[in-house]
Protein backbone atom coordinates (compact mmCIF):
# COMPACT_ATOMS: atom_id res chain seq x y z
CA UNK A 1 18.11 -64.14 88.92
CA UNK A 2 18.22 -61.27 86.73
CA UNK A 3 14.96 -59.94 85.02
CA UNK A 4 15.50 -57.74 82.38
CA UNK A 5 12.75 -54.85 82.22
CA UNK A 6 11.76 -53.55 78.78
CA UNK A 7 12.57 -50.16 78.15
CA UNK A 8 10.68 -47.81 77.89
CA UNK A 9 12.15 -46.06 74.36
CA UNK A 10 10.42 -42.55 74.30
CA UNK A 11 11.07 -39.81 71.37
CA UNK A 12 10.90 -36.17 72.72
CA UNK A 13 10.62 -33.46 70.12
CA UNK A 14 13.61 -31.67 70.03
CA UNK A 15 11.57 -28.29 68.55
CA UNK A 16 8.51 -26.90 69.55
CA UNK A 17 5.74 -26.78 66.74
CA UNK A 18 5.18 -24.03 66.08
CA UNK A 19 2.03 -22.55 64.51
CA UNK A 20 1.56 -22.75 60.75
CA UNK A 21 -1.07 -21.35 57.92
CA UNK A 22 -1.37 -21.01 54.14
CA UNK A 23 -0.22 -17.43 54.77
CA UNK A 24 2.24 -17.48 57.05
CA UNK A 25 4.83 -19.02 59.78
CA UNK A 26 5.46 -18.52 63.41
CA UNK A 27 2.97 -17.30 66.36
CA UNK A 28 3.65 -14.11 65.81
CA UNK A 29 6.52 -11.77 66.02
CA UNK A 30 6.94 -7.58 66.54
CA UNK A 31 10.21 -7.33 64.21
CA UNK A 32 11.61 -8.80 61.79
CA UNK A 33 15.32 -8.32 60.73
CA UNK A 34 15.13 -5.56 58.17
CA UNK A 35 12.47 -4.58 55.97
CA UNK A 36 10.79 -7.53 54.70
CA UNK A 37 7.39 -8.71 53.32
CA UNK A 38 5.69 -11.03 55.61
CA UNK A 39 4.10 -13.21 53.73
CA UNK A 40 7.07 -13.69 51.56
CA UNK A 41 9.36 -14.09 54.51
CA UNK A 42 6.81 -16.75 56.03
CA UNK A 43 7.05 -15.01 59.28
CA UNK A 44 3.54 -13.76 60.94
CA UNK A 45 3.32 -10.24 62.25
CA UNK A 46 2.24 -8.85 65.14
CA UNK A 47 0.07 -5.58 64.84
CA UNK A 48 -0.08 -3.76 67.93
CA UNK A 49 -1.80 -6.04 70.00
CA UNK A 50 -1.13 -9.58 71.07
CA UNK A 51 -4.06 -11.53 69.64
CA UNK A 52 -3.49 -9.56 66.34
CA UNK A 53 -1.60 -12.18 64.40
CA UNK A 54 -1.88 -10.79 60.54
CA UNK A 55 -1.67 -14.94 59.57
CA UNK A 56 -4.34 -14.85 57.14
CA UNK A 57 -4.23 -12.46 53.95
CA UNK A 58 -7.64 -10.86 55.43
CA UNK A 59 -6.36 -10.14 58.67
CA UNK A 60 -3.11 -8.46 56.66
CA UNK A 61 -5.38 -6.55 54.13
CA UNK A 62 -7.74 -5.41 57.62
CA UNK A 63 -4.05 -4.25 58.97
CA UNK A 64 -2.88 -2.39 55.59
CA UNK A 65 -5.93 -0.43 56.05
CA UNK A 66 -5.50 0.02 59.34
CA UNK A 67 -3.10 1.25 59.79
CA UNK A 68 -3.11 4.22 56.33
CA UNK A 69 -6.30 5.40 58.00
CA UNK A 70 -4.46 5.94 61.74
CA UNK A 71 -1.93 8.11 59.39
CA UNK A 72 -4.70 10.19 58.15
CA UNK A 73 -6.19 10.15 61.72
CA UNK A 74 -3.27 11.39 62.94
CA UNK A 75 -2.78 14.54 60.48
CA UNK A 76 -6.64 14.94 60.85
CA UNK A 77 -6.22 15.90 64.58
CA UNK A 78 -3.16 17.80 63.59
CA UNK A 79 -5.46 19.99 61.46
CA UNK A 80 -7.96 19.93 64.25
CA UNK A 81 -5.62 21.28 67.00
CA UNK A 82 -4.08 23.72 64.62
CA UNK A 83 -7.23 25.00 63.72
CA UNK A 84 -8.87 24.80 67.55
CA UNK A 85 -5.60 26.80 68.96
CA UNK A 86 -6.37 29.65 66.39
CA UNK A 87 -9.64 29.58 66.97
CA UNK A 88 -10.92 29.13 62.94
CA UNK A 89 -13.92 27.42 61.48
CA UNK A 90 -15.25 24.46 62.57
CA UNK A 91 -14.57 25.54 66.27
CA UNK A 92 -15.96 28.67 65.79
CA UNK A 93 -19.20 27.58 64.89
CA UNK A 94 -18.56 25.59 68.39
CA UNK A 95 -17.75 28.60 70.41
CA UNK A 96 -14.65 26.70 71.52
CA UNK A 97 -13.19 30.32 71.75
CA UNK A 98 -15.77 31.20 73.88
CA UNK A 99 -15.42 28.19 76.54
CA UNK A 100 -13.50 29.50 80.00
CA UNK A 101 -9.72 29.05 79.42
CA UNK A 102 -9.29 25.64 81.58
CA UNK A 103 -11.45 24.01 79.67
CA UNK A 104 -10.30 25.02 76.66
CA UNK A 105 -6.97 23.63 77.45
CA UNK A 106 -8.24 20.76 78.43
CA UNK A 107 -10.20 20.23 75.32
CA UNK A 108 -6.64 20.64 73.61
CA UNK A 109 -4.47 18.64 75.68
CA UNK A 110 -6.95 16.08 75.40
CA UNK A 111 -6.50 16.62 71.04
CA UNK A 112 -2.68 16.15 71.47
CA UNK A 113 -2.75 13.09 73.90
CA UNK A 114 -4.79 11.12 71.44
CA UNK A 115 -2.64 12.55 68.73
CA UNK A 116 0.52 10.86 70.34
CA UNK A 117 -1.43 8.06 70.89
CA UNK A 118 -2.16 7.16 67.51
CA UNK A 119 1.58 8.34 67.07
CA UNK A 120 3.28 6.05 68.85
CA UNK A 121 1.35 3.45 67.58
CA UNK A 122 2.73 4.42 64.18
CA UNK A 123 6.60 4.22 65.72
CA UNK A 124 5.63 0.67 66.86
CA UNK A 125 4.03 -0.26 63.38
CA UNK A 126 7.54 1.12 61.41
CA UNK A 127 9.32 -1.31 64.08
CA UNK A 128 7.80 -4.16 62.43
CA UNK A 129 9.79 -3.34 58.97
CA UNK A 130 6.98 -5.03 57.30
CA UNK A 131 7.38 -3.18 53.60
CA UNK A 132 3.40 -2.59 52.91
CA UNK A 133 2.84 -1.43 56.51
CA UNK A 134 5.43 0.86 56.34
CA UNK A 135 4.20 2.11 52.68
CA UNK A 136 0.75 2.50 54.18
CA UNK A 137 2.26 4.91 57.25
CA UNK A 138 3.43 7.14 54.58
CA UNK A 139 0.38 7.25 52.58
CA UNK A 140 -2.04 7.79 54.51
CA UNK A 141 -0.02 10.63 55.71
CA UNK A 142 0.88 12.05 52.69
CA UNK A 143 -2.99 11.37 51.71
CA UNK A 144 -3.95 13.20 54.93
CA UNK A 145 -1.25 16.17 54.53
CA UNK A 146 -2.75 17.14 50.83
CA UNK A 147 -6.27 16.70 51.84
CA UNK A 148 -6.31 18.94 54.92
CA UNK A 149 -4.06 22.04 52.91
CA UNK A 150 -6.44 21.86 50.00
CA UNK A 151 -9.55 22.21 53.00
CA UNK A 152 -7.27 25.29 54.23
CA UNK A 153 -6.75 26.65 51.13
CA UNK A 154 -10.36 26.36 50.20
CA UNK A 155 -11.16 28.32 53.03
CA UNK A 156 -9.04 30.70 52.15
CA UNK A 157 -9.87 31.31 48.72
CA UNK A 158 -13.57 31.41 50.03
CA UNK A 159 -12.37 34.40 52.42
CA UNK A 160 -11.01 35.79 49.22
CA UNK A 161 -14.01 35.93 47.12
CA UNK A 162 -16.36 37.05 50.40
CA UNK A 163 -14.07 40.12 50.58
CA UNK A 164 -14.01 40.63 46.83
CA UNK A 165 -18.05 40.02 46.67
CA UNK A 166 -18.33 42.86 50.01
CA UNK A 167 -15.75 45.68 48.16
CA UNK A 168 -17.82 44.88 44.90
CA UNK A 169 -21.50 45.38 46.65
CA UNK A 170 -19.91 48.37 48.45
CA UNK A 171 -18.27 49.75 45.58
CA UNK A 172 -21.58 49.67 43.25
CA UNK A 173 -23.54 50.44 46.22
CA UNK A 174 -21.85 53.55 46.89
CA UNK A 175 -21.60 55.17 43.29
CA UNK A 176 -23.88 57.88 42.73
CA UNK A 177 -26.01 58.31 39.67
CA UNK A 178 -24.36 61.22 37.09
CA UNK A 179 -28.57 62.39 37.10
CA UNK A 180 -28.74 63.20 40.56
CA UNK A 181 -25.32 65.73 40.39
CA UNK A 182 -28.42 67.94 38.57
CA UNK A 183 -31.41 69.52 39.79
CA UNK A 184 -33.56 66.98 41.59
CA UNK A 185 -36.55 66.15 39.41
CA UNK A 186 -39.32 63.58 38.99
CA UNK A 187 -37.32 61.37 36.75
CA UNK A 188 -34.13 61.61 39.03
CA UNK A 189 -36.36 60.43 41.70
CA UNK A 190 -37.72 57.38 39.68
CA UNK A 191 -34.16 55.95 39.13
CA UNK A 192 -33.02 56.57 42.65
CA UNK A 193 -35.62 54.77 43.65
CA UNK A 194 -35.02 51.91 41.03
CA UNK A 195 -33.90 48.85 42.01
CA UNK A 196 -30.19 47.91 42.65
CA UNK A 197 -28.04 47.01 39.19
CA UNK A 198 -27.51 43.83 38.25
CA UNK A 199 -24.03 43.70 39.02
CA UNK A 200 -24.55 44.73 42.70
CA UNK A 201 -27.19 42.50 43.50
CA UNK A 202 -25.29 39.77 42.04
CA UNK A 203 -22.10 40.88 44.41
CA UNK A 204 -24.33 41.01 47.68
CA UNK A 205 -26.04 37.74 46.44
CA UNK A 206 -22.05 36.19 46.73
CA UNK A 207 -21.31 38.19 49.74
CA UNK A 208 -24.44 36.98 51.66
CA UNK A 209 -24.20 33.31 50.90
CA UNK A 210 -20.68 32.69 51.24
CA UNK A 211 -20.03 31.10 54.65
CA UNK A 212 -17.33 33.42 55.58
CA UNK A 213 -20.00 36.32 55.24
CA UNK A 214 -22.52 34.60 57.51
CA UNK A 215 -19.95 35.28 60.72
CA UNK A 216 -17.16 32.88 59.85
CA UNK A 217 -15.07 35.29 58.40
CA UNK A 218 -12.00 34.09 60.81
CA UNK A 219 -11.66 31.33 57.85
């Protein structure tokens, strides 16, 4: 006697699902295969950090800016070390210059270790060859490049006009009245004693408010 046992008919996926939104495909990946737009593609990205899937357009906005203001970062703490190492304003309002030499190196290394930092994070960013990451890299570095020269060249066009304003004051300062060459008299004495010309107490009312005259002249 024979019994015949029902089978037991069962349908195994043959993919795994895989995880899906109005923006985007896929769990997540760190590179894609040449530059590409995500969202276009319809493959998520990966930004840095596993839980950072950019599969909703906030989340990819949130990364666009992201990631243009860790390129200005990172040429703002350029500027900073260049500046620190040469010892120019705003250290020297710090005294970095002043602190004992280990610690001053310290303070440094510490400057370019978070510089790389944010660096490499850039290098892994460009290895997604997602197109508006990779245009935000290069603005916010460009961005960060022009703002920080025009703050150096600021600062030196303010040491410019301190040294012009301090020749000026000295120059007026220093010129003698044609009246006192004569015999010294009452009315000599009256204008020495008068008060400074206009155009020398406007030159030592530059010289003593511009920064660089107020002992940051190593800007």
């Amino acid at each position: 006697m024979s019994m015949q046992m029902p089978s037991m008919a069962t349908s195994m996926p043959t993919t795994m699902p895989m995880g899906t939104s109005d923006f985007c495909e896929g769990t997540g990946m760190v590179m894609q295969k040449g530059f590409r737009v995500s969202f276009t593609n319809g493959m998520c990205i990966i930004w840095l950090f596993e839980g950072a899937v950019l599969d909703t357009a906030g989340k990819y906005t949130g990364a666009v800016i992201g990631t243009f203001l860790l390129a200005f970062a990172n040429e703002g703490i350029r500027w900073l070390r260049s500046r620190a190492m040469s010892g120019k304003a705003p250290f020297t309002r710090c005294h970095l210059s002043d602190m004992p030499a280990f610690a001053r190196d310290v303070v440094l290394a510490l400057m370019y270790g978070f510089q790389m930092l944010i660096a490499y994070w850039l290098m892994l960013i460009v290895m997604t060859y997602e197109v508006f990451l990779f245009t935000a890299i290069l603005l916010g570095l460009t961005a960060g490049y022009l703002t920080f020269n025009y703050v150096d060249r600021r600062a030196k066009e303010a040491a410019t006009d301190c040294n012009c304003a301090v020749s000026a004051a000295k120059t007026v300062g220093s010129n003698t009245p044609p009246q006192l060459a004569s015999e010294g008299s009452q009315n000599n004495l009256t204008e020495a004693l008068a008060p400074m010309p206009e155009t020398a107490t406007a030159a030592w009312k530059v010289s003593s408010s511009t920064p660089c005259c107020n002992g940051d002249c190593s800007c």
